[in-house]
N, C-alpha and C. Protein backbone atom coordinates (compact mmCIF):
# COMPACT_ATOMS: atom_id res chain seq x y z
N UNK A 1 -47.36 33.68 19.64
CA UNK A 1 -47.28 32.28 20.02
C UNK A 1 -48.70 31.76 20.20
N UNK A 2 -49.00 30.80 19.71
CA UNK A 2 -49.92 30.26 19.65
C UNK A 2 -50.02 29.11 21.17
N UNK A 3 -51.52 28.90 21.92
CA UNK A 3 -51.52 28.71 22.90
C UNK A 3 -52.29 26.92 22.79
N UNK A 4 -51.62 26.12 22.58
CA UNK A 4 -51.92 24.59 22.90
C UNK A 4 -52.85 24.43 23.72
N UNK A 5 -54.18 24.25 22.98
CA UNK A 5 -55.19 23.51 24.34
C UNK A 5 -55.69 22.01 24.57
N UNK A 6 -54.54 21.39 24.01
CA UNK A 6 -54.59 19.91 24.03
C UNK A 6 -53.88 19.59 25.23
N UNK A 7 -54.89 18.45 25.59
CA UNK A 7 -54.51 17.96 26.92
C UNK A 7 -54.06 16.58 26.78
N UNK A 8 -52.79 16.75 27.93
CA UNK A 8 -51.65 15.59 27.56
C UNK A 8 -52.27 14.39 28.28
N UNK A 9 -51.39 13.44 27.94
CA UNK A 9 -52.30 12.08 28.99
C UNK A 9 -51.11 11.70 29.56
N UNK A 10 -51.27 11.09 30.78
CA UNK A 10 -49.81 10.60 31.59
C UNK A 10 -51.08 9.58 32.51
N UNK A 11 -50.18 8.35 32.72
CA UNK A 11 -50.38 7.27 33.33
C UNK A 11 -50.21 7.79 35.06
N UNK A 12 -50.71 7.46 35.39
CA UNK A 12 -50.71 8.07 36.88
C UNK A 12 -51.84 6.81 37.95
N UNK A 13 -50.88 6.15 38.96
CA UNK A 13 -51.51 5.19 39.49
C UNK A 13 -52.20 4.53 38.52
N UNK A 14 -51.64 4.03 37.87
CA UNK A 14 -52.52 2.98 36.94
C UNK A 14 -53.11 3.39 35.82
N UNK A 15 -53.84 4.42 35.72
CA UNK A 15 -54.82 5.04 34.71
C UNK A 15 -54.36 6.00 34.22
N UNK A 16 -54.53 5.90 32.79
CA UNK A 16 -54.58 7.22 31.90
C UNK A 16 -55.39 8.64 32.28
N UNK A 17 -54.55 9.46 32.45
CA UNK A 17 -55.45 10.69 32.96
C UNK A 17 -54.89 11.87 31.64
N UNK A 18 -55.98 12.67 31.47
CA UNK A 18 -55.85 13.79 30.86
C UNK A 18 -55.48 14.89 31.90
N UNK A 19 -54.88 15.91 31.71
CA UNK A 19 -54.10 16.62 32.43
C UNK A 19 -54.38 18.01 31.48
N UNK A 20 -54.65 19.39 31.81
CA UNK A 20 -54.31 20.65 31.33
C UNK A 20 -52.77 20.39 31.45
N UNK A 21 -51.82 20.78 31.09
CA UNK A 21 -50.70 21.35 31.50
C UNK A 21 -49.64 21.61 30.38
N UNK A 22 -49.90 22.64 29.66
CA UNK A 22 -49.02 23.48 29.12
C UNK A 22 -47.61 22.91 28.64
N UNK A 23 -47.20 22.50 28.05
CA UNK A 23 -45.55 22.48 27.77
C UNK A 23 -45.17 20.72 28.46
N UNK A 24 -45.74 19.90 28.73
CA UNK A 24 -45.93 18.86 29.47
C UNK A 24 -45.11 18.01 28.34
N UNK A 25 -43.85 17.28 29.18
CA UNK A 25 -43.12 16.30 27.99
C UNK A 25 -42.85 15.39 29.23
N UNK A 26 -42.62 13.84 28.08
CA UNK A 26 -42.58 12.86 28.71
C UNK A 26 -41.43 11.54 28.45
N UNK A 27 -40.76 11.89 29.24
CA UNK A 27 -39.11 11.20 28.72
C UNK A 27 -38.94 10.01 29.89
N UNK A 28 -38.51 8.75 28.39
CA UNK A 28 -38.28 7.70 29.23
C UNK A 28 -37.05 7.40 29.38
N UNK A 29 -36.37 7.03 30.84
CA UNK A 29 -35.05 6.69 30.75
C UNK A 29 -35.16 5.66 31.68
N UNK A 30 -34.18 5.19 31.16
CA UNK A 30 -34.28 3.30 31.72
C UNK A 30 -35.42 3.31 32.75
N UNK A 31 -36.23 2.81 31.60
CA UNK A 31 -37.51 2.08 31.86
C UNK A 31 -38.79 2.81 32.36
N UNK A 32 -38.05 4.56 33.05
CA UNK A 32 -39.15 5.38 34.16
C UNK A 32 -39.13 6.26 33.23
N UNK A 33 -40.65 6.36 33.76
CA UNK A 33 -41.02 8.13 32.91
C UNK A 33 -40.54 8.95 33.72
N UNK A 34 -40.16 9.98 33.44
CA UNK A 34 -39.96 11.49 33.50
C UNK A 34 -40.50 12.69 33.10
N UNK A 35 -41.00 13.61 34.01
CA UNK A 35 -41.90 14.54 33.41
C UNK A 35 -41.10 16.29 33.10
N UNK A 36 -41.36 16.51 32.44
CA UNK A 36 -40.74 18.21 32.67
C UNK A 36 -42.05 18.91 31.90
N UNK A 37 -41.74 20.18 32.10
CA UNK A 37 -42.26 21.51 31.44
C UNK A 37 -40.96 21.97 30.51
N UNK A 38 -41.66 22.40 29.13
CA UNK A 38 -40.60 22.75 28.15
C UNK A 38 -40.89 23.85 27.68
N UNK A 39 -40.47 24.72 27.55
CA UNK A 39 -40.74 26.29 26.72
C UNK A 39 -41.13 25.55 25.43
N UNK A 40 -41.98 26.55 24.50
CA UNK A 40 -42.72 26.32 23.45
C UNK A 40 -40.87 26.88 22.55
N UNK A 41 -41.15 26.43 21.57
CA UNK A 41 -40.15 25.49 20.49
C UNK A 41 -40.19 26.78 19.49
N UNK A 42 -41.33 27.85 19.57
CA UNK A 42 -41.17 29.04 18.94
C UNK A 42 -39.98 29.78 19.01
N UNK A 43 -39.26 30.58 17.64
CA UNK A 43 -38.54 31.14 17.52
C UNK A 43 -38.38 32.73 18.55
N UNK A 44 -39.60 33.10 19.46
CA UNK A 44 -39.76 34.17 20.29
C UNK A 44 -39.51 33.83 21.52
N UNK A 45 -39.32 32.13 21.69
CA UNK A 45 -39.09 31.83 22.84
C UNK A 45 -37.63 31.71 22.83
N UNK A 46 -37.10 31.50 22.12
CA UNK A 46 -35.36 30.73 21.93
C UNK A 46 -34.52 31.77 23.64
N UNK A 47 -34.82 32.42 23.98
CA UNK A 47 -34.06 33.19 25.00
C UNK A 47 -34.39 32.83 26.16
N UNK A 48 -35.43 32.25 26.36
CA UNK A 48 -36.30 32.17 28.05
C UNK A 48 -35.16 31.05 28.49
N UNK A 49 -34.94 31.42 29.60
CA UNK A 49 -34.57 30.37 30.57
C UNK A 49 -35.46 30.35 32.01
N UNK A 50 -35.73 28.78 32.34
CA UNK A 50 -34.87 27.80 31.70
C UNK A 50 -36.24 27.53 30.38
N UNK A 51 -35.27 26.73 30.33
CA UNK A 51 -35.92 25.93 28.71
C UNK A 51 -36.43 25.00 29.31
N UNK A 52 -36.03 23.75 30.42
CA UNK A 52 -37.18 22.90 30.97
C UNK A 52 -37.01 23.19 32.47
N UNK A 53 -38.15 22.32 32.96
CA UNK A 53 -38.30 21.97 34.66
C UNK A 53 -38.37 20.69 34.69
N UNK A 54 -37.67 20.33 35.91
CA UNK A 54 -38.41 18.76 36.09
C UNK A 54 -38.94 18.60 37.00
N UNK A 55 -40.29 17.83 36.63
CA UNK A 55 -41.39 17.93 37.89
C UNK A 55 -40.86 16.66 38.23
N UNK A 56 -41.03 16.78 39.62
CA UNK A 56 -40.66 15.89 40.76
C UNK A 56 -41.84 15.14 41.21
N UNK A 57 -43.05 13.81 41.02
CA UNK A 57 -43.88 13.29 41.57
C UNK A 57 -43.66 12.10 41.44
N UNK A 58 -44.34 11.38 42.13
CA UNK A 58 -44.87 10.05 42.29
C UNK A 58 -45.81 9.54 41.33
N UNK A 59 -45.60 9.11 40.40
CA UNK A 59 -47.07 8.40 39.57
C UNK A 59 -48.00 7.91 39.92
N UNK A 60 -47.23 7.02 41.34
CA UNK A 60 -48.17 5.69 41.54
C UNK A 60 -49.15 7.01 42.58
N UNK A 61 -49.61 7.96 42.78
CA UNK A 61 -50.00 8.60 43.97
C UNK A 61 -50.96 9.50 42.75
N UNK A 62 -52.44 9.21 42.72
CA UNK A 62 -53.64 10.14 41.99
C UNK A 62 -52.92 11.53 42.34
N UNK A 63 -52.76 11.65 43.65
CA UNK A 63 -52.68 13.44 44.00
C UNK A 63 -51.80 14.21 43.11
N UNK A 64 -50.62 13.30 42.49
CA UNK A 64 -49.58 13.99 41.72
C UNK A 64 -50.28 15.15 40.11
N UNK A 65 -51.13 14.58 40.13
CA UNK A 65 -52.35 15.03 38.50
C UNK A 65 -52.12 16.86 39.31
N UNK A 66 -52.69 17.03 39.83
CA UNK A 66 -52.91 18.61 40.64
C UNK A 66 -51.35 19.07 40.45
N UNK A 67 -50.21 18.20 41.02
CA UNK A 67 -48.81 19.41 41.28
C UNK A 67 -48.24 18.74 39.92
N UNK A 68 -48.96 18.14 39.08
CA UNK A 68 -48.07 18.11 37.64
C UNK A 68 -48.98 19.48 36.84
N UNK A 69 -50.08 19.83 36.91
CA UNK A 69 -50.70 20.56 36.41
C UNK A 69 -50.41 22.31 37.36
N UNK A 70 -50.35 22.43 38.41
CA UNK A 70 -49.76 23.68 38.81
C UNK A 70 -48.02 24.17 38.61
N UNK A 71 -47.68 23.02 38.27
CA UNK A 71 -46.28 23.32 37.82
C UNK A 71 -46.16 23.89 36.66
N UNK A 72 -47.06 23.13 35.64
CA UNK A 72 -46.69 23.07 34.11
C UNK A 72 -47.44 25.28 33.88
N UNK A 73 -48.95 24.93 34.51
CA UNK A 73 -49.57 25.92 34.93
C UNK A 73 -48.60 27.32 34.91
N UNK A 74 -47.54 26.99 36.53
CA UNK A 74 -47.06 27.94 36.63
C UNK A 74 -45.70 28.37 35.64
N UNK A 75 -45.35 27.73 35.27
CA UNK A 75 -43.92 28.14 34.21
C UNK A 75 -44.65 28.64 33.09
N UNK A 76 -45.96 28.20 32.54
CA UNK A 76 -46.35 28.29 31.40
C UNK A 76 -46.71 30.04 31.56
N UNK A 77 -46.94 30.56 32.61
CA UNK A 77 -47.99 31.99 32.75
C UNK A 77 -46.42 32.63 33.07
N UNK A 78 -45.06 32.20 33.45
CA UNK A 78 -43.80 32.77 33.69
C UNK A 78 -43.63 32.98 31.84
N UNK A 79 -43.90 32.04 31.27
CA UNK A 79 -43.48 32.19 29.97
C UNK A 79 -44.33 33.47 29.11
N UNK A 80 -45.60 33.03 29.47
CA UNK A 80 -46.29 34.12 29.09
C UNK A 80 -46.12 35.53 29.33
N UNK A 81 -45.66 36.08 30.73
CA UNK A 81 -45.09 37.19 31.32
C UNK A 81 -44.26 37.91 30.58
N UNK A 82 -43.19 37.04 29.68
CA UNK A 82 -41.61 37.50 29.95
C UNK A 82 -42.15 37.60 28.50
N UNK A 83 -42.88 37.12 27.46
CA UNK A 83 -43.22 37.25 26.27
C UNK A 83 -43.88 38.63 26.60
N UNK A 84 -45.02 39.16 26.83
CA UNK A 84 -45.64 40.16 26.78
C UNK A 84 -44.61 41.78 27.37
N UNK A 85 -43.28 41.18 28.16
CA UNK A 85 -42.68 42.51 28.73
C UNK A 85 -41.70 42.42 27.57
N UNK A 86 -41.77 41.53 26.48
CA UNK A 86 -40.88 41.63 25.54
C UNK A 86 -39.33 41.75 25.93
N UNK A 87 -39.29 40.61 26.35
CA UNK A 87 -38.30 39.85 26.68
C UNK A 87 -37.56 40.76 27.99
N UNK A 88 -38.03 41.63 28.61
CA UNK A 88 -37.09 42.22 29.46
C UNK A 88 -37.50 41.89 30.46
N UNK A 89 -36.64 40.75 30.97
CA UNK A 89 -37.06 40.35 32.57
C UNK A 89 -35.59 39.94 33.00
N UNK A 90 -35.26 41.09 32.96
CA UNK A 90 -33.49 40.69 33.69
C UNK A 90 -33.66 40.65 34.97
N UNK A 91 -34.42 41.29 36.11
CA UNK A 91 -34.24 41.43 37.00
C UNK A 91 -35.00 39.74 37.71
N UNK A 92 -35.95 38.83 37.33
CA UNK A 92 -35.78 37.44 37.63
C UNK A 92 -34.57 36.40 36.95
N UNK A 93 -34.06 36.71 36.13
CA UNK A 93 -32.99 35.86 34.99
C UNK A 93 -31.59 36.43 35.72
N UNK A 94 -31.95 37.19 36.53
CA UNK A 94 -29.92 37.72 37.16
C UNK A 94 -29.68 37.08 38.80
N UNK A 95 -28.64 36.50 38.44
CA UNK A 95 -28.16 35.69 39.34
C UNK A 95 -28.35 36.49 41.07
N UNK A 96 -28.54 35.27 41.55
CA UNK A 96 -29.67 35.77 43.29
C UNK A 96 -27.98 35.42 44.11
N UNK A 97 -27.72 35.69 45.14
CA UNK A 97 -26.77 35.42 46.35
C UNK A 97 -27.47 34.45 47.24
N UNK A 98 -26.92 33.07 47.18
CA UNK A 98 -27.29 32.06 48.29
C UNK A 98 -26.17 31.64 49.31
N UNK A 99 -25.02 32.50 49.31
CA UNK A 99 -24.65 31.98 50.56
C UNK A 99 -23.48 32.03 50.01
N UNK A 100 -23.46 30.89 48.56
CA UNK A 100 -22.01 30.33 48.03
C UNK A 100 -21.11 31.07 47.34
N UNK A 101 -19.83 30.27 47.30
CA UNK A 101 -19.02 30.79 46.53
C UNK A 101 -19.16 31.16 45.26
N UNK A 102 -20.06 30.04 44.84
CA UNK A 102 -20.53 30.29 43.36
C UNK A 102 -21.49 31.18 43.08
N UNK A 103 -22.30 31.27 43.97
CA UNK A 103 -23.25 32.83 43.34
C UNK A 103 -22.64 33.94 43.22
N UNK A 104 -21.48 33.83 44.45
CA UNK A 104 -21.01 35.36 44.68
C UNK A 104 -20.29 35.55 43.45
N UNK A 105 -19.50 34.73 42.66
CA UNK A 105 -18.71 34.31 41.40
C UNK A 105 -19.76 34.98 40.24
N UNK A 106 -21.01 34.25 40.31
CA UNK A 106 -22.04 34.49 38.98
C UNK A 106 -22.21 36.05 39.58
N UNK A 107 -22.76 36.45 40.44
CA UNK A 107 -23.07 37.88 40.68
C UNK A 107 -21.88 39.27 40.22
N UNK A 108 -20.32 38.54 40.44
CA UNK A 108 -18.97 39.52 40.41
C UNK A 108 -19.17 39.61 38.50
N UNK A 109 -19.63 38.84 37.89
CA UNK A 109 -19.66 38.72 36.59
C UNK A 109 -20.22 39.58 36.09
N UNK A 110 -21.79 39.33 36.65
CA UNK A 110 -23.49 39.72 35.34
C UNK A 110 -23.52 41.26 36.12
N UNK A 111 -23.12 41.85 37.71
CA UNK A 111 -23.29 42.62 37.89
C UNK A 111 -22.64 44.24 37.20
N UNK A 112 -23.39 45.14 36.68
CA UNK A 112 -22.45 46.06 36.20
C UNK A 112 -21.86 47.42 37.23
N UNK A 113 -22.26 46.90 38.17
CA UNK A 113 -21.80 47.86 39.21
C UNK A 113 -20.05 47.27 39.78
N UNK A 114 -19.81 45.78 39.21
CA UNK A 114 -18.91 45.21 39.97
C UNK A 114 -17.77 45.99 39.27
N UNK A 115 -16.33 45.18 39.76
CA UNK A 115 -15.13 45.54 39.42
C UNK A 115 -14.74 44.94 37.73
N UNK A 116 -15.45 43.70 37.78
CA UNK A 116 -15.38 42.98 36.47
C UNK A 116 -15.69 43.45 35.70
N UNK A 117 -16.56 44.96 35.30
CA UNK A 117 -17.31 45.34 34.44
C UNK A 117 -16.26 46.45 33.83
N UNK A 118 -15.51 46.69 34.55
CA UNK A 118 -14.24 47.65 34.03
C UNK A 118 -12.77 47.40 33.53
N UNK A 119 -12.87 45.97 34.21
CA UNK A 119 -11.49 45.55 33.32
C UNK A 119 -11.48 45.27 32.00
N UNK A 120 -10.57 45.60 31.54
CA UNK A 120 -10.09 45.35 29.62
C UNK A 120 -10.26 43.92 29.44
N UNK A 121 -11.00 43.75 28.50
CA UNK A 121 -11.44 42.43 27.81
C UNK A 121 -10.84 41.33 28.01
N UNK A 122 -9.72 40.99 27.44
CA UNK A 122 -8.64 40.00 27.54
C UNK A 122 -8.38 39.79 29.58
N UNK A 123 -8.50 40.75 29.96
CA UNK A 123 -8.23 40.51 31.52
C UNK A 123 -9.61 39.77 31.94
N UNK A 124 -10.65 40.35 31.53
CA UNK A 124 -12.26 39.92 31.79
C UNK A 124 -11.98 38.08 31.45
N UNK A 125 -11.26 37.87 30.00
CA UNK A 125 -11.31 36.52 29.79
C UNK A 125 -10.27 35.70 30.76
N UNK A 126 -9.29 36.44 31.15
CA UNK A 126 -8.61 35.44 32.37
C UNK A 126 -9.29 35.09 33.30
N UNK A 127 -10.10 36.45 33.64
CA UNK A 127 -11.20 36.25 35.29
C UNK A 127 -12.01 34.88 34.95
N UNK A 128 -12.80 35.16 33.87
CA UNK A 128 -13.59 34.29 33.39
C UNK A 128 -12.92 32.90 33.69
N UNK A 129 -11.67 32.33 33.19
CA UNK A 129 -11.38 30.92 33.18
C UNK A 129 -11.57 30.84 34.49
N UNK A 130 -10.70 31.68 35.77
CA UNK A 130 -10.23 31.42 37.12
C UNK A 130 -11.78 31.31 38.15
N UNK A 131 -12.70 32.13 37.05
CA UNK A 131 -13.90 32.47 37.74
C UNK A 131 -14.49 30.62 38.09
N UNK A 132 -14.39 30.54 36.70
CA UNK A 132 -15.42 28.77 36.21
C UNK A 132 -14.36 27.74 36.96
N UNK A 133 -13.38 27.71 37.29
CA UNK A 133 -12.38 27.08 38.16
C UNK A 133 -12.47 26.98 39.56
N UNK A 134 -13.01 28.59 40.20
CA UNK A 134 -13.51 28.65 41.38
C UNK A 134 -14.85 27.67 41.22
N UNK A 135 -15.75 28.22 40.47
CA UNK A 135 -17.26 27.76 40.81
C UNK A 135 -17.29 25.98 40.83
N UNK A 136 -16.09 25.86 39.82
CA UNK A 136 -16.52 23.96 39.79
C UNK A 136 -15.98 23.38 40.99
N UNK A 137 -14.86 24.08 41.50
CA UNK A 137 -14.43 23.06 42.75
C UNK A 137 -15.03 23.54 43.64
N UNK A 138 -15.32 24.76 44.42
CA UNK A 138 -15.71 24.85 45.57
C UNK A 138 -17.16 25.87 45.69
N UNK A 139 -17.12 25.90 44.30
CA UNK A 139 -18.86 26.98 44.50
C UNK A 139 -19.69 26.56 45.32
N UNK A 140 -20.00 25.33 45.34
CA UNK A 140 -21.09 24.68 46.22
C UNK A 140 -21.00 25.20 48.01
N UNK A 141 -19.96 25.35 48.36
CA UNK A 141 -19.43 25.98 49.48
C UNK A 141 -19.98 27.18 50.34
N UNK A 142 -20.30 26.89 51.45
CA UNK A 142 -20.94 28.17 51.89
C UNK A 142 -19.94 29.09 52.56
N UNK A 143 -19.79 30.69 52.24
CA UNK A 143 -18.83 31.22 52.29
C UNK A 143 -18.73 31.68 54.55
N UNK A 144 -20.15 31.58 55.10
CA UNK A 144 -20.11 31.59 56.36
C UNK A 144 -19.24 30.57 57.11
N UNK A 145 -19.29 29.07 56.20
CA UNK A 145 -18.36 28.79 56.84
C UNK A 145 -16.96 27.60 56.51
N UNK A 146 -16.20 29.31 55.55
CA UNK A 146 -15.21 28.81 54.79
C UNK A 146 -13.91 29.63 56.26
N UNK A 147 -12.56 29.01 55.87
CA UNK A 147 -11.57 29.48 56.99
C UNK A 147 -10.35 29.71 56.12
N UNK A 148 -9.36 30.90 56.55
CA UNK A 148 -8.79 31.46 55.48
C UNK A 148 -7.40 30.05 55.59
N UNK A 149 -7.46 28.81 56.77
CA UNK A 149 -6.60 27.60 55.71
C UNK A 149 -7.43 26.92 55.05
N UNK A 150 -8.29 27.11 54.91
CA UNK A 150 -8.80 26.31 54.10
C UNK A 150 -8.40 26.50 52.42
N UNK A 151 -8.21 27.65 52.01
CA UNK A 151 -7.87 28.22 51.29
C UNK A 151 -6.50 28.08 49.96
N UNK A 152 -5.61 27.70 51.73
CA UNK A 152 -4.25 27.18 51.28
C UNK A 152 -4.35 25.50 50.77
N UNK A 153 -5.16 24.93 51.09
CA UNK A 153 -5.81 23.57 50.71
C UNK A 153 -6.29 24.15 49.19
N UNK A 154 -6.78 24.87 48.96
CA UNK A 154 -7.44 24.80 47.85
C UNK A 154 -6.54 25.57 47.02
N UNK A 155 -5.00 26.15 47.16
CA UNK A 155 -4.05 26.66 46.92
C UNK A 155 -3.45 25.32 46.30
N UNK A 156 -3.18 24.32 47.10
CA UNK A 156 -2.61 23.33 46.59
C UNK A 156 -3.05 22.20 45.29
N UNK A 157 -4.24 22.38 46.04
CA UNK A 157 -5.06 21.29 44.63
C UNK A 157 -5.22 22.16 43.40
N UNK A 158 -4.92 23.63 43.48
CA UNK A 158 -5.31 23.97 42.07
C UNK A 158 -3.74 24.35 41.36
N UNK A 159 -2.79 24.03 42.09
CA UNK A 159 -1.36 23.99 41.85
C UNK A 159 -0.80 22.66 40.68
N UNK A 160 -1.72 21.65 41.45
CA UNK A 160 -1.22 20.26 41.23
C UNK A 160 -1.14 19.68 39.69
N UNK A 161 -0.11 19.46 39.29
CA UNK A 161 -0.32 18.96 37.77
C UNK A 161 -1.70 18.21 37.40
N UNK A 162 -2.20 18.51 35.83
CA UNK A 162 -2.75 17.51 35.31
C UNK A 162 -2.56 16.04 35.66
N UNK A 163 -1.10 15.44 35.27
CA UNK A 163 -0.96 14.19 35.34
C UNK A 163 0.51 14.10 36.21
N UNK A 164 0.64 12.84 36.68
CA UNK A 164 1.97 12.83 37.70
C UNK A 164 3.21 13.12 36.71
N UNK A 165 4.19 13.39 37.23
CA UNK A 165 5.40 14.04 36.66
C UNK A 165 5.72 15.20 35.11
N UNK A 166 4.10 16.10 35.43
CA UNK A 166 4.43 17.17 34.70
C UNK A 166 4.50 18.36 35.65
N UNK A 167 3.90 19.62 35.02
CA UNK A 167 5.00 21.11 35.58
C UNK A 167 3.48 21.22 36.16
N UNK A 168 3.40 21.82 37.60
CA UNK A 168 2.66 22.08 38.69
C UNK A 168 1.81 23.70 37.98
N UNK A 169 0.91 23.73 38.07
CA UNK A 169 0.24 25.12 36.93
C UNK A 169 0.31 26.22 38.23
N UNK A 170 1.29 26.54 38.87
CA UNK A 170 0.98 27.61 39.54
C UNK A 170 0.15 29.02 39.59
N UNK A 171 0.58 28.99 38.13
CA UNK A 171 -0.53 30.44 37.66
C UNK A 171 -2.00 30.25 37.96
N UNK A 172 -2.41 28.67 37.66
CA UNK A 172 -3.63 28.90 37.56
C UNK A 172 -3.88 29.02 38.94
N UNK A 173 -3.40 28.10 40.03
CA UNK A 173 -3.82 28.70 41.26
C UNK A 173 -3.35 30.21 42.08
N UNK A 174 -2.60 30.85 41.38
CA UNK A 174 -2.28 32.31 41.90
C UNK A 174 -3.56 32.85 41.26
N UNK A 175 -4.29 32.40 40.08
CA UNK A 175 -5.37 33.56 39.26
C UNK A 175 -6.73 33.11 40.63
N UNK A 176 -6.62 31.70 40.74
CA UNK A 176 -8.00 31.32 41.26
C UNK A 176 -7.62 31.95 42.97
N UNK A 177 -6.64 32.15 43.40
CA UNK A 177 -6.37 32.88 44.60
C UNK A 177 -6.95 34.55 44.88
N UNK A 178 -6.23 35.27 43.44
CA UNK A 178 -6.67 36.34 43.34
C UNK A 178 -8.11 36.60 43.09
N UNK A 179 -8.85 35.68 42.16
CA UNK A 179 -10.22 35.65 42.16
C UNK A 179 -11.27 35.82 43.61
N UNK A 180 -10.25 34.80 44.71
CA UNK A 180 -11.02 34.62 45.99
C UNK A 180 -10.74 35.84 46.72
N UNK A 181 -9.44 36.08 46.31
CA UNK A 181 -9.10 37.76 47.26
C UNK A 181 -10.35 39.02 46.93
N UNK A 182 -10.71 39.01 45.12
CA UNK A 182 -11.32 40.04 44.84
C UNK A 182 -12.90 39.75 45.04
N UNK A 183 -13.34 38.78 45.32
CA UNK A 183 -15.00 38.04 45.34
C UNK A 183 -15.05 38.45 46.96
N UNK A 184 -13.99 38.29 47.98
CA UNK A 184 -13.92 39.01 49.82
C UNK A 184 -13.71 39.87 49.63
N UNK A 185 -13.21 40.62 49.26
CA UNK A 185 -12.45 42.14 49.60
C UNK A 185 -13.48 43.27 49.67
């Protein structure tokens, strides 16, 4: 991979400033710029995640030039890392435990020590639907302080038909039940 030493320009409080920063893109959406860091577009990169960041600053504020340039800085030398160990950096790319329902979900998956790693395929793909069912409704959820009615609440809403006066999907909430039994147990 070849290493870009062109320096980007971004408007910042008023003035055009040149900036070091690596991978530096500049997206307008209604009307505001937006900044991210983007992995290089090389075919050696196609695997890195993530693919962007979005830097979070203030334009109108000079100081932002420094944390748009240590950002871009730092993803760019993450990119560089994971290129030189030749691509083996599972152990930052594998899902961390924050509390939620949903990590514990991503972790029962990618881990090969778990229970998921032994069931027969076709069973793996049921977990899978009931898994992404858990994570969208209540992953966000912190499991310290979930209560076992709460549960039965979330028994019901995943019971409830698509649309009014069709057939109630019970299965899917018995799978997303069993999912929560085997993610505690």
């Amino acid at each position: 991979m070849t290493k870009r030493n062109r320096a980007a320009k971004v408007r910042i409080a008023g003035e055009v400033m040149e900036l070091y920063a690596p991978g530096l893109k500049q997206v307008r959406r209604r009307g505001n710029i937006q900044l991210y860091w983007a992995k290089d577009e090389t075919p050696e990169c196609a695997d890195y995640r993530p693919a962007t960041v979005r830097i979070h600053v203030d334009l109108s504020d000079p100081a932002s030039k420094e944390t748009i340039e240590q950002v871009c800085q730092r993803e760019h030398d993450c990119l560089m890392r994971w290129l030189e160990k030749g691509n083996d950096d599972k152990e930052r790319l594998r899902p961390k435990f924050n509390g939620t329902i949903g990590s514990l979900c991503l972790m029962y998956e990618s881990d090969p020590e778990s229970g998921f790693a032994d069931v027969q395929q076709n069973t793996q793909s049921s977990y899978r639907d009931w898994l992404k069912i858990v994570r969208g409704t209540i992953g966000q959820r912190r499991i310290d302080a979930l209560s076992a009615k709460y549960f039965r609440t979330c028994y019901r809403n995943w019971k409830e038909p698509i649309s009014p006066g069709e057939e109630q999907r019970v299965r899917r909430a018995y799978g997303c039940i069993q999912m929560i039994k085997i993610l505690l147990g």
